[in-house]
PDB file of N, CA and C in Angstrom:
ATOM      1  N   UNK A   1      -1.957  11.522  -8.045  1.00  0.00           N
ATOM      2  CA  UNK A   1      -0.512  11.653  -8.058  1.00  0.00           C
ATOM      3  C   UNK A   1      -0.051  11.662  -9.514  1.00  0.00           C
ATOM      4  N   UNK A   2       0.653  12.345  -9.924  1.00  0.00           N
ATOM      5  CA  UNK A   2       1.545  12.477 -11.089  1.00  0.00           C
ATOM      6  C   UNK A   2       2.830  12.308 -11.045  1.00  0.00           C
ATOM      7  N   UNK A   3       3.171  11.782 -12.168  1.00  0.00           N
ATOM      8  CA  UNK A   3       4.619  11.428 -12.204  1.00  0.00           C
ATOM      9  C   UNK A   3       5.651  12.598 -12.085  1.00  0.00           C
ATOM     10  N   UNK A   4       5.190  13.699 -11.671  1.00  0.00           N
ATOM     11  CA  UNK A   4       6.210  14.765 -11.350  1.00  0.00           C
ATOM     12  C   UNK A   4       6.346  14.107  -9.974  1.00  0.00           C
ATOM     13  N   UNK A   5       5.206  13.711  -9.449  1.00  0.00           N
ATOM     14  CA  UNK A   5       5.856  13.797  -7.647  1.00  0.00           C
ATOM     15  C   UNK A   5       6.042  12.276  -7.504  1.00  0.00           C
ATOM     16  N   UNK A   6       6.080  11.384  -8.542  1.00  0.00           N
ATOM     17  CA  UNK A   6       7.316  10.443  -8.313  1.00  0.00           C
ATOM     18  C   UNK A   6       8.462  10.971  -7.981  1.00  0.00           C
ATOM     19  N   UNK A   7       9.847  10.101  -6.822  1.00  0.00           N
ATOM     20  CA  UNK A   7      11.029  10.242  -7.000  1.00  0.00           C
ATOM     21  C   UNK A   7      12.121   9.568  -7.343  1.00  0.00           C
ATOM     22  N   UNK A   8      12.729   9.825  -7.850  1.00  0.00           N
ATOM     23  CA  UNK A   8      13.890   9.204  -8.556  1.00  0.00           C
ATOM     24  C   UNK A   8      14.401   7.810  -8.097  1.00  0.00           C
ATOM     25  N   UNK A   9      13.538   6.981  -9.846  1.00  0.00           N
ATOM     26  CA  UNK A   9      13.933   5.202  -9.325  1.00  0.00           C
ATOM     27  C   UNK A   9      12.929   5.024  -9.046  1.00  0.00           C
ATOM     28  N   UNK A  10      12.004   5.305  -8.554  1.00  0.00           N
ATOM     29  CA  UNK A  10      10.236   5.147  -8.335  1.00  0.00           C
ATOM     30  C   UNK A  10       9.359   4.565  -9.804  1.00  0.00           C
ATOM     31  N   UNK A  11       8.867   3.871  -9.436  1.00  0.00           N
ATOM     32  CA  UNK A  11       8.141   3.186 -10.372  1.00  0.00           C
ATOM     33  C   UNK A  11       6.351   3.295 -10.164  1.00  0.00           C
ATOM     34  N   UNK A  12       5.532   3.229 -11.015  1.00  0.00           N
ATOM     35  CA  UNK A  12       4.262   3.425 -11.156  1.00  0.00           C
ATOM     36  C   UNK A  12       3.531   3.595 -12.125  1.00  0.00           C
ATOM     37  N   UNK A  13       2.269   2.571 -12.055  1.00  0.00           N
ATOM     38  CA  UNK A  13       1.489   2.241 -13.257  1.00  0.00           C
ATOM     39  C   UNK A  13       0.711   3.782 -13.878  1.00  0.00           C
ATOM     40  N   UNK A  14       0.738   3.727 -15.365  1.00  0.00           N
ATOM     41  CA  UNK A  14       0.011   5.179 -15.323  1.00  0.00           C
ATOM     42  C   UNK A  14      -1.770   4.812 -15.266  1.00  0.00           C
ATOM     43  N   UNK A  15      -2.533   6.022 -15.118  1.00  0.00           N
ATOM     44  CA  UNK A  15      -3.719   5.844 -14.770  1.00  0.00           C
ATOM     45  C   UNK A  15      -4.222   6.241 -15.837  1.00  0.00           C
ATOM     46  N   UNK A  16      -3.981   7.592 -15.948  1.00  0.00           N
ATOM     47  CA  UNK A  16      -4.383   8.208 -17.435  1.00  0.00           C
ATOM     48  C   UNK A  16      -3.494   9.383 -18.144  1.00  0.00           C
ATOM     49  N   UNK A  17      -3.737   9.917 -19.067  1.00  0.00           N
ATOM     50  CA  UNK A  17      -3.116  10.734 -19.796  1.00  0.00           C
ATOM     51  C   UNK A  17      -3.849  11.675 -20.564  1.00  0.00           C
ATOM     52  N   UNK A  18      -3.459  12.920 -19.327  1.00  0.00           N
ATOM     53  CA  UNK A  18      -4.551  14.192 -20.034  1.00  0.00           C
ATOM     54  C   UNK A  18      -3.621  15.243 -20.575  1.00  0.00           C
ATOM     55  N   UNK A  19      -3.311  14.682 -21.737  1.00  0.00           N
ATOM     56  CA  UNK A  19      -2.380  15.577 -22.810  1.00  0.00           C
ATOM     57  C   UNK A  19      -2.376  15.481 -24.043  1.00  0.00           C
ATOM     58  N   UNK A  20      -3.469  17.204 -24.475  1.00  0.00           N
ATOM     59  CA  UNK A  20      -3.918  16.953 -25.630  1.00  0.00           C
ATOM     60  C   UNK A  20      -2.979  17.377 -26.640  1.00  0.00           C
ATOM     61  N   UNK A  21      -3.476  17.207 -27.901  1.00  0.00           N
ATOM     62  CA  UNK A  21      -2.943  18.118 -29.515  1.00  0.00           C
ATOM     63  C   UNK A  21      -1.898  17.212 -29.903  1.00  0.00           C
ATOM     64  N   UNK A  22      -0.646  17.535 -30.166  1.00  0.00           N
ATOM     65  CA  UNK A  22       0.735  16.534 -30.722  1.00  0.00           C
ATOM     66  C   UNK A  22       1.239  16.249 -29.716  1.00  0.00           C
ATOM     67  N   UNK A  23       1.418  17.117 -28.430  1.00  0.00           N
ATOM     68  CA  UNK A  23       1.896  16.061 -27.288  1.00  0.00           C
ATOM     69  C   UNK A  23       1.084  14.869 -26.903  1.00  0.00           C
ATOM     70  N   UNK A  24      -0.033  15.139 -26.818  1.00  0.00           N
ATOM     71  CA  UNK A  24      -0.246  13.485 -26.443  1.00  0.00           C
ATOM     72  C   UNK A  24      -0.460  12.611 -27.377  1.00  0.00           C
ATOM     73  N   UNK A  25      -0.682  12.972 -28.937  1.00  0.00           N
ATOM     74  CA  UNK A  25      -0.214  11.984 -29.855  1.00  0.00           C
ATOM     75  C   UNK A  25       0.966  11.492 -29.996  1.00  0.00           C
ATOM     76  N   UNK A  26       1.824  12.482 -29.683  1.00  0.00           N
ATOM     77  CA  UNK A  26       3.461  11.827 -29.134  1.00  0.00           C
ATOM     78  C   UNK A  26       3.415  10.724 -28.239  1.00  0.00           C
ATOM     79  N   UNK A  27       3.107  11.025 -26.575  1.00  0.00           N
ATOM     80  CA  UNK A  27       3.038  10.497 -25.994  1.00  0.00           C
ATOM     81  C   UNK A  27       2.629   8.743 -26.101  1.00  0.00           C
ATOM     82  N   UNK A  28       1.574   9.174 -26.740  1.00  0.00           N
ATOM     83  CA  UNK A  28       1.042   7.788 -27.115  1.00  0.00           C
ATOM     84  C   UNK A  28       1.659   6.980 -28.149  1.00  0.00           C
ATOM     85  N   UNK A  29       1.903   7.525 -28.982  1.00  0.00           N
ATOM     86  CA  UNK A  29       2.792   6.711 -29.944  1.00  0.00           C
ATOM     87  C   UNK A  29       4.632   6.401 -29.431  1.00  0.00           C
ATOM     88  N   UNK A  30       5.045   6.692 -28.204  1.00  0.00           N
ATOM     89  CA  UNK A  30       5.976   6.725 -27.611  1.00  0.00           C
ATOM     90  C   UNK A  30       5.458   5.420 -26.277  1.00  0.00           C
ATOM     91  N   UNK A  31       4.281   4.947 -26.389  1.00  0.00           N
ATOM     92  CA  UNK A  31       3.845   4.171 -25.366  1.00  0.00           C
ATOM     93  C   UNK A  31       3.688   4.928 -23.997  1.00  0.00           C
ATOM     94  N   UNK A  32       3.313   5.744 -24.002  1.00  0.00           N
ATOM     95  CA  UNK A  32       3.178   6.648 -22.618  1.00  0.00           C
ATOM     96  C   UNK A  32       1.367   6.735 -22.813  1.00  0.00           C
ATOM     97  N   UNK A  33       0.723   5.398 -22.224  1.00  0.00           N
ATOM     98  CA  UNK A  33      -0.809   5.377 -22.259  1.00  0.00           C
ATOM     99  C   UNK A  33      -1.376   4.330 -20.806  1.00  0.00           C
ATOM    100  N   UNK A  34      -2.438   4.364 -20.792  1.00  0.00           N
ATOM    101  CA  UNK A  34      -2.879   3.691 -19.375  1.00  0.00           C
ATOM    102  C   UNK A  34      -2.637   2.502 -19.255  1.00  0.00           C
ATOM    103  N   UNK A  35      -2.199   1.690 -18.257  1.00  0.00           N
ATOM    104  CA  UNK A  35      -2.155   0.348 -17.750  1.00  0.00           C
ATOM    105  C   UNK A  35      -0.576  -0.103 -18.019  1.00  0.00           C
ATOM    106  N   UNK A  36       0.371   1.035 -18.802  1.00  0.00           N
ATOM    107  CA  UNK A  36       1.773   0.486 -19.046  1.00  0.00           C
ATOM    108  C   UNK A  36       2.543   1.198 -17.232  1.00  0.00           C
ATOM    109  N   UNK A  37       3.546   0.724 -16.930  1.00  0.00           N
ATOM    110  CA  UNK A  37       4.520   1.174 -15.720  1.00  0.00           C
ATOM    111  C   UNK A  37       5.375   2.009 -16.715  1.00  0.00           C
ATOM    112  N   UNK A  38       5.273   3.404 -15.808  1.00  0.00           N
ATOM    113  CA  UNK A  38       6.451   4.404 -15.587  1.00  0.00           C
ATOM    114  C   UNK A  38       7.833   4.282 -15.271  1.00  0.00           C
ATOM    115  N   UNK A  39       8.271   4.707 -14.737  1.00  0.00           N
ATOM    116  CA  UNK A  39      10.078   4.731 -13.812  1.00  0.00           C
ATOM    117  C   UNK A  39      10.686   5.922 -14.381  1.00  0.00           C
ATOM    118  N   UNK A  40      10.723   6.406 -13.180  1.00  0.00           N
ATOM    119  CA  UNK A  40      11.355   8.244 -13.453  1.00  0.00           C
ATOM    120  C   UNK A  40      13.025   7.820 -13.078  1.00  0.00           C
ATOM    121  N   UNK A  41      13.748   8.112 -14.243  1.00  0.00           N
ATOM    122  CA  UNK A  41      15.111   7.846 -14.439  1.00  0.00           C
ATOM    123  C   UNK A  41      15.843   9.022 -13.990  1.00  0.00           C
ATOM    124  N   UNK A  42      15.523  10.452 -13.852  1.00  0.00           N
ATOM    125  CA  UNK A  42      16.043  11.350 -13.471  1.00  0.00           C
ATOM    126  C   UNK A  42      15.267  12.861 -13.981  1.00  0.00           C
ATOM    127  N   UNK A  43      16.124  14.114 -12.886  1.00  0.00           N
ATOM    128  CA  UNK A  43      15.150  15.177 -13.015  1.00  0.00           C
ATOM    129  C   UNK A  43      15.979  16.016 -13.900  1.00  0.00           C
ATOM    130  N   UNK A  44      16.004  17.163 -14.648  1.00  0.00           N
ATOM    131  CA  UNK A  44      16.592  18.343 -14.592  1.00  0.00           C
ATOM    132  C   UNK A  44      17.441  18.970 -13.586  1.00  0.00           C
ATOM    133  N   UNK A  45      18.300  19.384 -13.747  1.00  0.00           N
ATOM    134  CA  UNK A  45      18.937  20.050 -12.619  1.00  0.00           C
ATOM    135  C   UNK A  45      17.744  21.633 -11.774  1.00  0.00           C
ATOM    136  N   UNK A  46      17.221  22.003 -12.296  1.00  0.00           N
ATOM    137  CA  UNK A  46      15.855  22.893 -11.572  1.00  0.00           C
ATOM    138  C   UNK A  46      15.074  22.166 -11.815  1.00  0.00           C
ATOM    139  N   UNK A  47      14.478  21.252 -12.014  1.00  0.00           N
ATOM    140  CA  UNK A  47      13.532  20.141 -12.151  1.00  0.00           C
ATOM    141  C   UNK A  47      12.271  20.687 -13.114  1.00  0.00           C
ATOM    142  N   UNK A  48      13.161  21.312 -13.882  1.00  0.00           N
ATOM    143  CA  UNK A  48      12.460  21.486 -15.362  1.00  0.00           C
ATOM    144  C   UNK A  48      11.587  20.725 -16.164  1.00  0.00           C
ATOM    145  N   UNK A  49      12.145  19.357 -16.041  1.00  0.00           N
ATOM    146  CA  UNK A  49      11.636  18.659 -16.454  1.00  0.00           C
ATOM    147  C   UNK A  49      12.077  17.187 -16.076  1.00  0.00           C
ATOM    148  N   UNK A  50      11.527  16.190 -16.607  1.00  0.00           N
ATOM    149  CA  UNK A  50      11.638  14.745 -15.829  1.00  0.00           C
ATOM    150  C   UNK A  50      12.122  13.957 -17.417  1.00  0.00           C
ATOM    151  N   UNK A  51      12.772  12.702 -16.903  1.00  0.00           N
ATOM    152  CA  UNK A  51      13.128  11.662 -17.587  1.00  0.00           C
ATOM    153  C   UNK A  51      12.788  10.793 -17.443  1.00  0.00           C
ATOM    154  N   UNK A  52      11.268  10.141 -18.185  1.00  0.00           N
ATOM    155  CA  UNK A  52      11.316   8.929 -17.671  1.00  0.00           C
ATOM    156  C   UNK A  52      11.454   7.651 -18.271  1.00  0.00           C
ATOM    157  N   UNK A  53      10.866   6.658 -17.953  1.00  0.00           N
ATOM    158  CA  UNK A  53      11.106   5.617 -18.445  1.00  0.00           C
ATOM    159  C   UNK A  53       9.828   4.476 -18.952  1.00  0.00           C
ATOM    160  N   UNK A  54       9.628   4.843 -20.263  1.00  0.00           N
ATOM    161  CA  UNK A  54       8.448   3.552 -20.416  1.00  0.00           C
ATOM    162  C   UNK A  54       8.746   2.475 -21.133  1.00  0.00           C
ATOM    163  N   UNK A  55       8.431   0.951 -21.173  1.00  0.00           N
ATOM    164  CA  UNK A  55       9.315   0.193 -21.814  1.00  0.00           C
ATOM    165  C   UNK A  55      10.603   0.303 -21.837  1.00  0.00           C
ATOM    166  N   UNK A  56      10.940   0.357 -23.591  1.00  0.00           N
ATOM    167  CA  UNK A  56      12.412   0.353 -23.520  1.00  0.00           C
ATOM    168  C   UNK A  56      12.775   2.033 -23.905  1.00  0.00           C
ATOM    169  N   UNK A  57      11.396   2.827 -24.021  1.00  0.00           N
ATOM    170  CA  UNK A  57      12.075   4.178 -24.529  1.00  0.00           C
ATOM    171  C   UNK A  57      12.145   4.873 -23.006  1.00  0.00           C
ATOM    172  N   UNK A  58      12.706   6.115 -23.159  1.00  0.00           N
ATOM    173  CA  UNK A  58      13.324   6.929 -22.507  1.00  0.00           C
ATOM    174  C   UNK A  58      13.126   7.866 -23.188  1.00  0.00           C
ATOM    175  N   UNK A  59      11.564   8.826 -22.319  1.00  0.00           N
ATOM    176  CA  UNK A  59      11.374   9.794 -22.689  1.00  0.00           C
ATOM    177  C   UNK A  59      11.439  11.211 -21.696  1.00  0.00           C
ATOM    178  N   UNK A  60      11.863  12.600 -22.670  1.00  0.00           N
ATOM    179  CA  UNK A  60      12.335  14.034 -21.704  1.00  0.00           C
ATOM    180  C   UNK A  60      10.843  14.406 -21.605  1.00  0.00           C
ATOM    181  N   UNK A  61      10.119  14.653 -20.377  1.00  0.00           N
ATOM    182  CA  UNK A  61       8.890  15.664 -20.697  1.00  0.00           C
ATOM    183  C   UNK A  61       9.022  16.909 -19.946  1.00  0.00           C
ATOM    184  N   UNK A  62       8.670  17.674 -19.653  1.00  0.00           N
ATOM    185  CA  UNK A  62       8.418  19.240 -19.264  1.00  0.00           C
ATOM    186  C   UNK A  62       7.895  18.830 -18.256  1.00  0.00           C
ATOM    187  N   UNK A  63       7.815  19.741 -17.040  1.00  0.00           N
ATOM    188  CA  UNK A  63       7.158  19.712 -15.945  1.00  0.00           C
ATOM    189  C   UNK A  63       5.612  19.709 -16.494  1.00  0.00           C
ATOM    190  N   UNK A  64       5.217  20.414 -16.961  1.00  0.00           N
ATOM    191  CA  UNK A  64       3.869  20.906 -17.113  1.00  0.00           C
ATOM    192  C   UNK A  64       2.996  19.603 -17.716  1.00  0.00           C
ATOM    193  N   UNK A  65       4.163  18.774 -18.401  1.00  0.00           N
ATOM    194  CA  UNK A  65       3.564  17.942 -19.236  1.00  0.00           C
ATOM    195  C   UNK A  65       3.201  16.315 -18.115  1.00  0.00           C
ATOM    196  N   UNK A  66       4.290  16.447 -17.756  1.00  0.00           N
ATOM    197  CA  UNK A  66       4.692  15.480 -16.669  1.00  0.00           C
ATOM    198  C   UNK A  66       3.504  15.255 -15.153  1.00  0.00           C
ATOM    199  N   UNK A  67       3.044  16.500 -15.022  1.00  0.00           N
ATOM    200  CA  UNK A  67       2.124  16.859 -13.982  1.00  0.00           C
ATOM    201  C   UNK A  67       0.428  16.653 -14.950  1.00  0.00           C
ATOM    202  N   UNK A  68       0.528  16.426 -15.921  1.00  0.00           N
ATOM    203  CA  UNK A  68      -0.847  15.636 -16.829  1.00  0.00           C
ATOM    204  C   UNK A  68      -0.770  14.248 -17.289  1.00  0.00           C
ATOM    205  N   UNK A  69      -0.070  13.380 -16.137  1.00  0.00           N
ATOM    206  CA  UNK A  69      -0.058  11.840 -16.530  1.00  0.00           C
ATOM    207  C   UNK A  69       0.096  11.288 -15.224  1.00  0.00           C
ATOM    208  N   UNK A  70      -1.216  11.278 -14.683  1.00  0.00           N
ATOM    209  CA  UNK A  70      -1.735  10.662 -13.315  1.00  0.00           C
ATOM    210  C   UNK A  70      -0.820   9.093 -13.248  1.00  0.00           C
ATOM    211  N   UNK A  71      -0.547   8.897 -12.114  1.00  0.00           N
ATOM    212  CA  UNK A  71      -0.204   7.555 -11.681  1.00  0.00           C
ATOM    213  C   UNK A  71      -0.238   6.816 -10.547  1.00  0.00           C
ATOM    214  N   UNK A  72      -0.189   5.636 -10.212  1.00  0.00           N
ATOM    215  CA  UNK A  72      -0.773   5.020  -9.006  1.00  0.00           C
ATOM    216  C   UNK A  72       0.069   3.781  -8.979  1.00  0.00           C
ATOM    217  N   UNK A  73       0.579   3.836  -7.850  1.00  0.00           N
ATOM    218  CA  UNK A  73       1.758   3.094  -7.293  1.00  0.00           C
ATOM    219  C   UNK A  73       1.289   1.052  -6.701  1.00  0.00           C
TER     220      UNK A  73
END
């Protein structure tokens, strides 16, 4: 499961994070890495992309990106 097919207000631990090059050095330095909890705060209006929630940041990712960060409820 990926945090795309979380739904809104849903919460879930991430598993892993298969997102390479500067996005997932982003990611990671944004705290988006294994064993932290998710919470998808909201979608795009075409569900372009997701908003979610790690700690205290609040990050936008892309569908594409969003569907490479497995999670487990």
């Amino acid at each position: 499961m990926s945090v795309f097919d979380l739904k809104k207000g849903e919460e879930a631990e991430i598993v892993s994070v298969a997102v390479d090059g500067a996005a997932g050095e982003r990611l990671t330095s944004l705290g988006v890495k294994s064993g932290r909890s998710v919470k998808v705060i909201a979608f795009s209006l075409f569900s372009g992309s997701v908003l979610i929630g790690v700690g205290y940041n609040r990050i936008a990712v892309r569908r594409s990106v969003a569907q490479k960060i497995e999670v487990a409820k």
